[in-house]
C-alpha atoms as a PDB file:
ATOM      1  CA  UNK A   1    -222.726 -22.919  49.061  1.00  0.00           C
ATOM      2  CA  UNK A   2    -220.507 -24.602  46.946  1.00  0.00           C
ATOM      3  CA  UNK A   3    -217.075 -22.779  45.862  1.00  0.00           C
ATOM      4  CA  UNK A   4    -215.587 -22.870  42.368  1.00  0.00           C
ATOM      5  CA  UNK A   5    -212.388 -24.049  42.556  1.00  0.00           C
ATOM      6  CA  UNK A   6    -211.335 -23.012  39.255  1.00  0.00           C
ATOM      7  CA  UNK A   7    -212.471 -20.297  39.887  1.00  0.00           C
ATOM      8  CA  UNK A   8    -210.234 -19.650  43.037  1.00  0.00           C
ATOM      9  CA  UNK A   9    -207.069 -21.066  41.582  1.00  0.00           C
ATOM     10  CA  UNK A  10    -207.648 -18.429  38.271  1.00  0.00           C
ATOM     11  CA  UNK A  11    -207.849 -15.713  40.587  1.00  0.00           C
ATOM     12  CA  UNK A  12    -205.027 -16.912  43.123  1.00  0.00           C
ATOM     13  CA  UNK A  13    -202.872 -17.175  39.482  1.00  0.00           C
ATOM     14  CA  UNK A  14    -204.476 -13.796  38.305  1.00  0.00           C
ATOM     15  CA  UNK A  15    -203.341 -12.414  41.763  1.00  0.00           C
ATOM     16  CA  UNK A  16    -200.174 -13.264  41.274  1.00  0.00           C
ATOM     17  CA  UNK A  17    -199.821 -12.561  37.680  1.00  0.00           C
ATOM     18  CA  UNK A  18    -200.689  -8.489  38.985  1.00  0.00           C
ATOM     19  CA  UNK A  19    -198.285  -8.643  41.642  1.00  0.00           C
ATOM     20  CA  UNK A  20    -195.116  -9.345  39.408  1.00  0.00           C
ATOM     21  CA  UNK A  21    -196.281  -7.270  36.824  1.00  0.00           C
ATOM     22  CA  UNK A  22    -196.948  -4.396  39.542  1.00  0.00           C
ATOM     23  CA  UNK A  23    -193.326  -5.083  41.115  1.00  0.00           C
ATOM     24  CA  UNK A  24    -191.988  -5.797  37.526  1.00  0.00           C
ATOM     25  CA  UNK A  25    -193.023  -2.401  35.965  1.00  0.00           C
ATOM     26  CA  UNK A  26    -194.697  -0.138  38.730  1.00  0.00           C
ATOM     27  CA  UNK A  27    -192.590  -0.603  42.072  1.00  0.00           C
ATOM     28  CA  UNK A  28    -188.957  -1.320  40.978  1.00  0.00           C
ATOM     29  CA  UNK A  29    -188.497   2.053  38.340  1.00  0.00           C
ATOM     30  CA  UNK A  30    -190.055   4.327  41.237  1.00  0.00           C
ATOM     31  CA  UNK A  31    -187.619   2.030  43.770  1.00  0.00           C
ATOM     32  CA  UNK A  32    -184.735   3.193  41.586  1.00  0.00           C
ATOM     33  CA  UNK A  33    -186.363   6.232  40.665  1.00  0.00           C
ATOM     34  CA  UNK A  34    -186.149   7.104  45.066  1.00  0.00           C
ATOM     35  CA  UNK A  35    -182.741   5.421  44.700  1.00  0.00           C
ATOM     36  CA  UNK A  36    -181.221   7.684  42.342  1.00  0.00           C
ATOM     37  CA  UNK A  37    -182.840  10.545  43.788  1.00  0.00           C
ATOM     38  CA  UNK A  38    -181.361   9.725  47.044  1.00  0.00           C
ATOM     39  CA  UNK A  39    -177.882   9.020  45.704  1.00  0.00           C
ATOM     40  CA  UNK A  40    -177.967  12.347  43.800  1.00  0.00           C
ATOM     41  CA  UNK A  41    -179.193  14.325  46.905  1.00  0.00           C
ATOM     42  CA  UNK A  42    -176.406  12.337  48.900  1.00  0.00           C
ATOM     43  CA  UNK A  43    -174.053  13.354  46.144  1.00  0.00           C
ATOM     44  CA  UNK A  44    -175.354  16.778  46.219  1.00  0.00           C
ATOM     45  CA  UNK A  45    -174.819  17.127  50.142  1.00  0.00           C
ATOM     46  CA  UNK A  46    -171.395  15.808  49.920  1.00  0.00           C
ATOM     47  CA  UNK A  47    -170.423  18.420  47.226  1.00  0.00           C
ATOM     48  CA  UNK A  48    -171.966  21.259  49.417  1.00  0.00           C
ATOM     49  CA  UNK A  49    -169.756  20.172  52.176  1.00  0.00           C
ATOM     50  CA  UNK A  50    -166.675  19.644  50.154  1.00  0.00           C
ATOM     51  CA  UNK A  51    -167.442  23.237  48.867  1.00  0.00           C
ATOM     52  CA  UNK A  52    -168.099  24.409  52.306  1.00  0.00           C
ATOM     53  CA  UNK A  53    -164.760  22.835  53.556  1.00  0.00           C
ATOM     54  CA  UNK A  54    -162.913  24.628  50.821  1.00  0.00           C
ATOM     55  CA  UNK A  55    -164.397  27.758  51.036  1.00  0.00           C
ATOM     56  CA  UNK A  56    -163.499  27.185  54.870  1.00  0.00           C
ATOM     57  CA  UNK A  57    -159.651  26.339  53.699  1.00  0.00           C
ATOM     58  CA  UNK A  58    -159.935  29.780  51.778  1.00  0.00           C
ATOM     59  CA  UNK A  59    -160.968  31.497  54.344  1.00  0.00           C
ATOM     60  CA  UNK A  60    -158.358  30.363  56.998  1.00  0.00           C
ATOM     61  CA  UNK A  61    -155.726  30.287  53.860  1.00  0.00           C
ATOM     62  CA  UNK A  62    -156.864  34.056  53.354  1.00  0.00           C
ATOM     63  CA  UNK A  63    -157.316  35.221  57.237  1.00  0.00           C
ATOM     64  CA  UNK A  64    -153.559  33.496  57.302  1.00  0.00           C
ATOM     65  CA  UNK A  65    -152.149  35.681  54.589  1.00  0.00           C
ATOM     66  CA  UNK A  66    -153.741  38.616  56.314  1.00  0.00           C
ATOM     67  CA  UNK A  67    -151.904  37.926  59.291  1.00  0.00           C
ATOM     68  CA  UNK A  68    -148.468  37.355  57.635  1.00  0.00           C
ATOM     69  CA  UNK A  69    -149.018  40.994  55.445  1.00  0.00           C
ATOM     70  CA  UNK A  70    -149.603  42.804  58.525  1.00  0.00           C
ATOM     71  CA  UNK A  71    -146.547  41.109  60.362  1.00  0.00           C
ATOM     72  CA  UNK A  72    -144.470  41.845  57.209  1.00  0.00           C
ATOM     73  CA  UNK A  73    -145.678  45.442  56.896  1.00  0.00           C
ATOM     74  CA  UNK A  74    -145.052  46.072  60.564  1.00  0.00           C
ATOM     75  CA  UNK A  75    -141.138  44.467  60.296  1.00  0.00           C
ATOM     76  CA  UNK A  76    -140.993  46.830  57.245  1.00  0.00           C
ATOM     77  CA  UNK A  77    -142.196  49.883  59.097  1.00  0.00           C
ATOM     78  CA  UNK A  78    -139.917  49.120  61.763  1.00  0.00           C
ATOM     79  CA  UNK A  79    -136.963  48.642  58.927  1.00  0.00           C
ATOM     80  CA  UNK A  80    -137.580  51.122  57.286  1.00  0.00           C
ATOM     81  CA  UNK A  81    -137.645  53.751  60.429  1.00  0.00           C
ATOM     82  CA  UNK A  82    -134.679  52.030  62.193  1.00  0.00           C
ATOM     83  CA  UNK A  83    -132.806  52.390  58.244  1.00  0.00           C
ATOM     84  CA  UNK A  84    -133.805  56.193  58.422  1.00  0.00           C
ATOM     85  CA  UNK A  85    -132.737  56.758  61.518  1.00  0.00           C
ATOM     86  CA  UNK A  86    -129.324  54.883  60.982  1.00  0.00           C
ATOM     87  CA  UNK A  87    -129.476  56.987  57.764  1.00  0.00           C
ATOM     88  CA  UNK A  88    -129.501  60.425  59.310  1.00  0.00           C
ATOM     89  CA  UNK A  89    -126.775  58.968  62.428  1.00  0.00           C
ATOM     90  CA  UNK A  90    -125.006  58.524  59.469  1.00  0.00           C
ATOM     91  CA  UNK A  91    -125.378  61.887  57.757  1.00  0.00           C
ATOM     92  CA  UNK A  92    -124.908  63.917  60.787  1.00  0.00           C
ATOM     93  CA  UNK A  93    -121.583  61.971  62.034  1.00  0.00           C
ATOM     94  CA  UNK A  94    -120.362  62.546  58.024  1.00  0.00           C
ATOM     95  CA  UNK A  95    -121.437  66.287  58.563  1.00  0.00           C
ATOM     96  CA  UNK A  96    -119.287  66.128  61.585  1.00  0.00           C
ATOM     97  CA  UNK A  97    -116.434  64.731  60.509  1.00  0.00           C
ATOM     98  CA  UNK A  98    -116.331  67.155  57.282  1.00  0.00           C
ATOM     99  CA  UNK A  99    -116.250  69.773  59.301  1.00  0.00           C
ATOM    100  CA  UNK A 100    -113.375  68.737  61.547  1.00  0.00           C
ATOM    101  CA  UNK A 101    -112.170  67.403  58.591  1.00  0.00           C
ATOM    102  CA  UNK A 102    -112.367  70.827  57.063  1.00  0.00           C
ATOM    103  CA  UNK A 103    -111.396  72.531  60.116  1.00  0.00           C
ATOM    104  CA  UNK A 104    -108.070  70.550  60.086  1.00  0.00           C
ATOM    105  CA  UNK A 105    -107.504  71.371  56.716  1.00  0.00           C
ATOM    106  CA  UNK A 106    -107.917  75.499  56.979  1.00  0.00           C
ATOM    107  CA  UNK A 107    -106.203  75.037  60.505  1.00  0.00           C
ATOM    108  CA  UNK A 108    -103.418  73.520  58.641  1.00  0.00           C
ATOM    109  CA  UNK A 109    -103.023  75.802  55.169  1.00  0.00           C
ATOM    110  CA  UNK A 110    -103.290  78.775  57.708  1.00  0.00           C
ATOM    111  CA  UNK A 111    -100.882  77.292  59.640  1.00  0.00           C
ATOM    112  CA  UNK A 112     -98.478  76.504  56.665  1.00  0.00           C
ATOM    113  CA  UNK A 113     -99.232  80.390  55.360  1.00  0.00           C
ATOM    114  CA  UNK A 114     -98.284  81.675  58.353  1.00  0.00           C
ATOM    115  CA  UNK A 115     -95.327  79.464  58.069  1.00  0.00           C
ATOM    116  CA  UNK A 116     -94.248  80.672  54.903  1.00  0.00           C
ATOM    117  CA  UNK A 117     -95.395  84.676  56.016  1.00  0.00           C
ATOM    118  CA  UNK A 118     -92.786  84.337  59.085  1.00  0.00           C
ATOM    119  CA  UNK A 119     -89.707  82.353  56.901  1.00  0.00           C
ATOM    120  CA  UNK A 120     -90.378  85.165  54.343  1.00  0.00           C
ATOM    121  CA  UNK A 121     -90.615  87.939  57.132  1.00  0.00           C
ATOM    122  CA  UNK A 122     -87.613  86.441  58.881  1.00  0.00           C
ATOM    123  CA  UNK A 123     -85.591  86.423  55.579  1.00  0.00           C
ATOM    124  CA  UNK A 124     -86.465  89.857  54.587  1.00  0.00           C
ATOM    125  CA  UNK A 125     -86.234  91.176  57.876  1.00  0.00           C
ATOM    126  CA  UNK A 126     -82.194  89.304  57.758  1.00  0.00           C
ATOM    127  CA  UNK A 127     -81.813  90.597  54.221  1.00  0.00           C
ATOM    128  CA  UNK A 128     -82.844  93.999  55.510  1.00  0.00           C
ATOM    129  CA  UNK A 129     -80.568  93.211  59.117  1.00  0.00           C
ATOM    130  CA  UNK A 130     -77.885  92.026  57.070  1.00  0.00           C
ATOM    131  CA  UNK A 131     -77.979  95.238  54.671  1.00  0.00           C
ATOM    132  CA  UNK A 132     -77.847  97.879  57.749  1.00  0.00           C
ATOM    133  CA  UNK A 133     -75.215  95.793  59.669  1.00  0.00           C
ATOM    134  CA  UNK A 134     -73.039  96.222  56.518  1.00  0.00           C
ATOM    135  CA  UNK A 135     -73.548  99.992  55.860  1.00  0.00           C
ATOM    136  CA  UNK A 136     -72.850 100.533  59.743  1.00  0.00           C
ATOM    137  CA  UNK A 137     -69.826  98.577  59.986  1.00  0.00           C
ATOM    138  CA  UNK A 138     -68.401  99.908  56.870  1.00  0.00           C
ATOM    139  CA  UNK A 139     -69.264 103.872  58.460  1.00  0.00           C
ATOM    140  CA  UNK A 140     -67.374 102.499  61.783  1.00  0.00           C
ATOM    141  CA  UNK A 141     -64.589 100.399  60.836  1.00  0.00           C
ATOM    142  CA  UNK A 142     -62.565  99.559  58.217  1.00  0.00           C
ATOM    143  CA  UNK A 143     -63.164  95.305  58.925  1.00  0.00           C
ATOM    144  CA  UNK A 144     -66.226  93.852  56.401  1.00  0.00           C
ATOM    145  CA  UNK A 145     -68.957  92.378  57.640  1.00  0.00           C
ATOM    146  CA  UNK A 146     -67.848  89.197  56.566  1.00  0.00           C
ATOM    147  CA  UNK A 147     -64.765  89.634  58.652  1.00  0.00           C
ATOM    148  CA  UNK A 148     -66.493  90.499  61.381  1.00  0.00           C
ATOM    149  CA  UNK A 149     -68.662  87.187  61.471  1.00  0.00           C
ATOM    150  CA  UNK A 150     -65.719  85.400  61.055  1.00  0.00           C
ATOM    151  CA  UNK A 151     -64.128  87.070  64.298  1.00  0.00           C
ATOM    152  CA  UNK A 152     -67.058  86.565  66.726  1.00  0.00           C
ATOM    153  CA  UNK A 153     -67.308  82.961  65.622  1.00  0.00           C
ATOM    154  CA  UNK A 154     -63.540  82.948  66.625  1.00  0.00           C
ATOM    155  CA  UNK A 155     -63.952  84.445  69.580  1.00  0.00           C
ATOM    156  CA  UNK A 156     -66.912  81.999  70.647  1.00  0.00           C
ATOM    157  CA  UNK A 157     -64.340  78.892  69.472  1.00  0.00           C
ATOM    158  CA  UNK A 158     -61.736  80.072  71.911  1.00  0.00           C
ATOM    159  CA  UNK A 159     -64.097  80.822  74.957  1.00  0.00           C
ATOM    160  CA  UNK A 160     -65.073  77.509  74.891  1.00  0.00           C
ATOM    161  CA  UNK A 161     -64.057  75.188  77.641  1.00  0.00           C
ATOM    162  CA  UNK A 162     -66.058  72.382  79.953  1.00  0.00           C
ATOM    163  CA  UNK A 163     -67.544  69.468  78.721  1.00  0.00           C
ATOM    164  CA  UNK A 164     -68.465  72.062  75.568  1.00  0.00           C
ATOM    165  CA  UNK A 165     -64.976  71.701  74.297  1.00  0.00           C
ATOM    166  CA  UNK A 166     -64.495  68.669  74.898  1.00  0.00           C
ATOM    167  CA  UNK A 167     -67.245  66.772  73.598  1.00  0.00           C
ATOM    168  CA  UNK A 168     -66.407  68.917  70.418  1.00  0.00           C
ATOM    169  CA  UNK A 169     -62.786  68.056  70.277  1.00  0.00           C
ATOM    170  CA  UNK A 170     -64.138  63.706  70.679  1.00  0.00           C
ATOM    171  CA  UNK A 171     -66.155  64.361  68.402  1.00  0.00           C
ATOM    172  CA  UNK A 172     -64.074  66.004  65.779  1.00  0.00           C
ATOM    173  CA  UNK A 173     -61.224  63.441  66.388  1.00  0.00           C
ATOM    174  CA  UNK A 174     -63.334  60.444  66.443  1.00  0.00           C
ATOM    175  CA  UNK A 175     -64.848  61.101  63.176  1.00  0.00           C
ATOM    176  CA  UNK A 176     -64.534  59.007  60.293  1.00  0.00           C
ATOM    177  CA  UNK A 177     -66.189  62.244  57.787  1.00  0.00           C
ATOM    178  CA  UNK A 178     -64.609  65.304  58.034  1.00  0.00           C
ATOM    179  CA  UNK A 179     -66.080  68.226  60.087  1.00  0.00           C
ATOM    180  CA  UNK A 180     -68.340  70.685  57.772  1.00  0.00           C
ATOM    181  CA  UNK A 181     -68.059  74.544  58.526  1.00  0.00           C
ATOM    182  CA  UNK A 182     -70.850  76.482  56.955  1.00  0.00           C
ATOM    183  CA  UNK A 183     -70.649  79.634  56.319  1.00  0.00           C
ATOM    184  CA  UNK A 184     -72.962  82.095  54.731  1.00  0.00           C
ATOM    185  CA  UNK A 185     -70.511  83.854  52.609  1.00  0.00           C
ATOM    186  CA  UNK A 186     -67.225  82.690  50.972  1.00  0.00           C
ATOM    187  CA  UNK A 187     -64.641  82.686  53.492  1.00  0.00           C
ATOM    188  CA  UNK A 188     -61.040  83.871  52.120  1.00  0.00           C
ATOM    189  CA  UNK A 189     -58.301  81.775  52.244  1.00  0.00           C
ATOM    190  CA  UNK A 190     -56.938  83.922  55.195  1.00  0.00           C
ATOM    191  CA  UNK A 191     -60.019  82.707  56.896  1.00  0.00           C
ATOM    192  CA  UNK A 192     -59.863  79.167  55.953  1.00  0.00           C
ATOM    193  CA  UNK A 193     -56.616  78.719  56.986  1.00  0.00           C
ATOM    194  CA  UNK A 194     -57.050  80.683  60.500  1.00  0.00           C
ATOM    195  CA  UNK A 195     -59.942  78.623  61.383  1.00  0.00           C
ATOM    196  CA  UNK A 196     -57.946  75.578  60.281  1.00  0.00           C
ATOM    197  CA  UNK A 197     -54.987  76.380  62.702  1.00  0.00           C
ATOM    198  CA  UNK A 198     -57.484  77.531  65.493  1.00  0.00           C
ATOM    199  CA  UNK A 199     -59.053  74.175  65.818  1.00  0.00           C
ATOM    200  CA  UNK A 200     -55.886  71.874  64.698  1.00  0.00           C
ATOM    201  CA  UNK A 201     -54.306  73.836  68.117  1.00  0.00           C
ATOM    202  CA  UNK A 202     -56.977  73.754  70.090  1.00  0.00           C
ATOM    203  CA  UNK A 203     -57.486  69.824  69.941  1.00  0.00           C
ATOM    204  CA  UNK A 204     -53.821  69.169  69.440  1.00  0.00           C
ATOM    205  CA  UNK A 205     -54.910  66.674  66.076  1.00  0.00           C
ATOM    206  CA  UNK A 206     -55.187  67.229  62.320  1.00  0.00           C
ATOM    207  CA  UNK A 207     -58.734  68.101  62.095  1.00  0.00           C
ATOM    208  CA  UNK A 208     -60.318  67.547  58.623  1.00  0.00           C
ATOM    209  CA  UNK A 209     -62.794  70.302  57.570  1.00  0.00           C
ATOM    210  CA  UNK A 210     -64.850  70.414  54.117  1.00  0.00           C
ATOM    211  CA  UNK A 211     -66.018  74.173  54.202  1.00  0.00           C
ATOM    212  CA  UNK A 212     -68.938  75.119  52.513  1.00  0.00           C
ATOM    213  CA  UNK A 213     -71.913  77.960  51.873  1.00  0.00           C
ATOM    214  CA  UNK A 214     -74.912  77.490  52.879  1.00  0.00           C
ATOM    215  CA  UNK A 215     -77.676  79.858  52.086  1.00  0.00           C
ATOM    216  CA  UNK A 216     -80.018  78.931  54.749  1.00  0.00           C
ATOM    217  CA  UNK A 217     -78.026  80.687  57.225  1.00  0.00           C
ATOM    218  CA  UNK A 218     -79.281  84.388  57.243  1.00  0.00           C
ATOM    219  CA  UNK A 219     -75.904  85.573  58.447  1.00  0.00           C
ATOM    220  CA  UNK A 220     -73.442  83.359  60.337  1.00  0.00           C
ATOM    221  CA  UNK A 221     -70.955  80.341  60.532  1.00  0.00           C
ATOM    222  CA  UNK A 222     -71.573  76.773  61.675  1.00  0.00           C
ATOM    223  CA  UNK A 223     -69.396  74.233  62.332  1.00  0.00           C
ATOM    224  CA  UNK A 224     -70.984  70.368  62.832  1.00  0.00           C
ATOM    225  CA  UNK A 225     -69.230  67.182  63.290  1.00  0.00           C
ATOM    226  CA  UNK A 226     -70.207  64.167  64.642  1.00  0.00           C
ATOM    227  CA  UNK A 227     -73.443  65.147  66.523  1.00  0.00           C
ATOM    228  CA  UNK A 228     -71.917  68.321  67.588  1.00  0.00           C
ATOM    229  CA  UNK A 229     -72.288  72.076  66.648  1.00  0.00           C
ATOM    230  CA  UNK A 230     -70.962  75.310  67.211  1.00  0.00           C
ATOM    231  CA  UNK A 231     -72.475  77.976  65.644  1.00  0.00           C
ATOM    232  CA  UNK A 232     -73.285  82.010  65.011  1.00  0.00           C
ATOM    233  CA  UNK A 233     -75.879  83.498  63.328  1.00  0.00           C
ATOM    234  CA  UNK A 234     -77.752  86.606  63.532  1.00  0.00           C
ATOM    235  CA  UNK A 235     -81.183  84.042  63.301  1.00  0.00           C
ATOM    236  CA  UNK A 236     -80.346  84.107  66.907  1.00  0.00           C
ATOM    237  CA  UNK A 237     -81.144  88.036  67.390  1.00  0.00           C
ATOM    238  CA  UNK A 238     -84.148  87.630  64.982  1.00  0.00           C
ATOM    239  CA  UNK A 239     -86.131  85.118  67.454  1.00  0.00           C
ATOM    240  CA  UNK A 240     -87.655  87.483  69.710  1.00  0.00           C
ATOM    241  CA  UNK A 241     -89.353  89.328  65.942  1.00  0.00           C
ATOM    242  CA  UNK A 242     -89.996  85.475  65.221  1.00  0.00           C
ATOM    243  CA  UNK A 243     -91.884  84.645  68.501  1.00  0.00           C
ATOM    244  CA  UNK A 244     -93.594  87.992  68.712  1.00  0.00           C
ATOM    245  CA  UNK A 245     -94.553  87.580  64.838  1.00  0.00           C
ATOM    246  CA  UNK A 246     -95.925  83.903  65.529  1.00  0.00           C
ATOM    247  CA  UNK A 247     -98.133  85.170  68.447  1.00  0.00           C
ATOM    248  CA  UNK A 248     -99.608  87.536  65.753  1.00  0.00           C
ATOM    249  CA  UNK A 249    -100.438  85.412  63.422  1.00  0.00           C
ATOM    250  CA  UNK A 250    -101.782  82.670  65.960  1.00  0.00           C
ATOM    251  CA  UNK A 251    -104.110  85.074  66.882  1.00  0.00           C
ATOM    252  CA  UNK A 252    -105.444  85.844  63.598  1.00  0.00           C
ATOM    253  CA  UNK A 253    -105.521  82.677  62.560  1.00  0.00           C
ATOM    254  CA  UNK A 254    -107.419  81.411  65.726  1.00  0.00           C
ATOM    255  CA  UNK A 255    -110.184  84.157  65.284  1.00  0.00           C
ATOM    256  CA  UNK A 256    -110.292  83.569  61.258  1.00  0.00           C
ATOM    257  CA  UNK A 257    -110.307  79.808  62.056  1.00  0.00           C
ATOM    258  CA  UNK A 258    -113.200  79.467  64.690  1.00  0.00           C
ATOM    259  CA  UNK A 259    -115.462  81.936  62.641  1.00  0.00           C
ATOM    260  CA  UNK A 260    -115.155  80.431  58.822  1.00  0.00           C
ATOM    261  CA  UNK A 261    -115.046  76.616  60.314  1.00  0.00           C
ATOM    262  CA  UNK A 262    -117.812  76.991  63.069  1.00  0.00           C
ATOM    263  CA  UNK A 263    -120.328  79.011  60.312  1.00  0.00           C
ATOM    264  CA  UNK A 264    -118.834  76.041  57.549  1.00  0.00           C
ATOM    265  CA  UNK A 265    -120.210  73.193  59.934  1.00  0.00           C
ATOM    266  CA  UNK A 266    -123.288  74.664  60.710  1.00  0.00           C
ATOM    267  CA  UNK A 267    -123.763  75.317  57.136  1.00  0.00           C
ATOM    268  CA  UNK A 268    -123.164  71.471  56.313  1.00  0.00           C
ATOM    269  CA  UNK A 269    -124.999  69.891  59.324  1.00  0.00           C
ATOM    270  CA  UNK A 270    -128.280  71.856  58.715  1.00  0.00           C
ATOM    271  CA  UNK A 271    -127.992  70.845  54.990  1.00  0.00           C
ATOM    272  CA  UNK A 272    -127.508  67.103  55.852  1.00  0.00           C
ATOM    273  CA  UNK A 273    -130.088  67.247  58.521  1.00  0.00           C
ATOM    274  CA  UNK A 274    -132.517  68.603  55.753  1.00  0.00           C
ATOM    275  CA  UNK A 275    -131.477  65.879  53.216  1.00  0.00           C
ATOM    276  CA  UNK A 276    -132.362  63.116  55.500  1.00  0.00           C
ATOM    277  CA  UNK A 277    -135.810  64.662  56.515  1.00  0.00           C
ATOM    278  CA  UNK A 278    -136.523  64.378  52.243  1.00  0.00           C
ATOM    279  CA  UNK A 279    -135.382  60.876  52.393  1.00  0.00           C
ATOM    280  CA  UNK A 280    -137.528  59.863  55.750  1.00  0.00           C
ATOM    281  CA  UNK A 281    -140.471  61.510  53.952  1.00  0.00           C
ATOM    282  CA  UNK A 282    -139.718  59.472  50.656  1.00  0.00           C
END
């Protein structure tokens, strides 16, 4: 057998010819064709896991901020409870202190009315002293009231003697002011000029004296000078009424206090005690 070869070589070229065209326009598109589609799935795959990462992030970002809102409501729980409680401390120890504070206060105006109830009994009760010890020594003796003052204050000049008279007498002479005798009526010039003699003799100096009248003494004289006093008054006989009047009143005002500030303070510490429930609530 005898082979054609022409024939060969045409088909050999032929061969050829179909394999570039096949690679030319058959197997490279569908190549590139697998190529893209493998590059887009690749793409595809790497946007799932970017999404999956993020929705990941979100998650922990989200589970985070769950945490930190429950940590923060918890501190403000605890805030806000510790604030009410130091809230109500508060309103209670205010409570009590406005009711001492208002205790102190009544305590005090009923201590400064019973104040001014015993000066005002004490002066009428003088006035009224005063006014009886006039009428009875003008039934009994012919001497004034006045007069009569003026003698017992004598009398108590001259029975002093001790260290009484003489830290009087230093103190009279060592003066640089004179001495001031008080009186609480006008003394006569009789009386001014007795007294005068009655202390110049007694000391054995030229003691100055600036005599005045002085309405604060119920009924009496008093001579001062230096730090030193001698004195009469009938305030003296009125103590005992004084200190049996001031028990009185303590009394009252003890019974009258307790009961107004105890019922006051209750009043006020419920009412605070209520407030703060309100504002716990709130």
């Amino acid at each position: 057998m005898l082979i054609d070869w022409f024939t060969v070589g045409a088909q050999v070229v032929n061969f050829l010819i179909l394999v570039w065209l096949l690679k030319r326009f058959l197997y490279k598109p569908i190549l590139d064709a697998i190529d893209a589609r493998e590059k887009r799935i690749a793409d595809q795959l790497a946007g799932a896991d970017a999404k999956k990462k993020e929705a990941q992030k979100e998650k922990d970002d989200f589970s985070n901020k769950n945490k930190v809102f429950d940590e923060q409501r918890s501190a403000l729980f605890s805030k806000a409870e510790a604030d009410s409680k130091a809230e109500r401390d508060g309103l209670l120890n205010t409570a009590r202190k406005d009711a001492d504070d208002l205790r102190e206060a009544q305590a005090s105006a009923l201590k400064e009315d019973k104040v001014r109830l015993g000066s005002e009994i004490t002066r009428l009760t003088g006035e009224e002293v005063i006014r009886i010890a006039r009428k009875a020594l003008k039934d009994l003796a012919t001497a004034s009231l006045e007069e009569r003052i003026e003698e017992v204050f004598m009398q108590r000049f001259h029975e002093m003697q001790g260290d009484s008279q003489r830290l009087m007498g230093e103190a009279l002479k060592s003066s640089s002011e004179p001495a001031v005798l008080r009186s609480s009526f006008e003394l006569s010039a009789v009386q001014k000029e007795a007294i005068q003699k009655a202390l110049n003799e007694s000391f054995s100096a030229e003691i100055r004296v600036r005599f005045e009248v002085s309405e604060a003494l119920i009924c009496g004289i008093e001579l001062t000078g230096n730090g030193q006093k001698l004195d009469w008054n009938i305030a003296t006989y009125l103590s005992s009424l004084d200190r049996s009047l001031s028990k009185l009143l303590d009394s009252q005002t003890q019974r009258k206090s307790g009961t107004d500030v105890e019922s006051e303070a209750h009043s006020e510490t419920q009412q605070s005690a209520n407030a703060t429930v309100i504002a716990g609530a709130k």
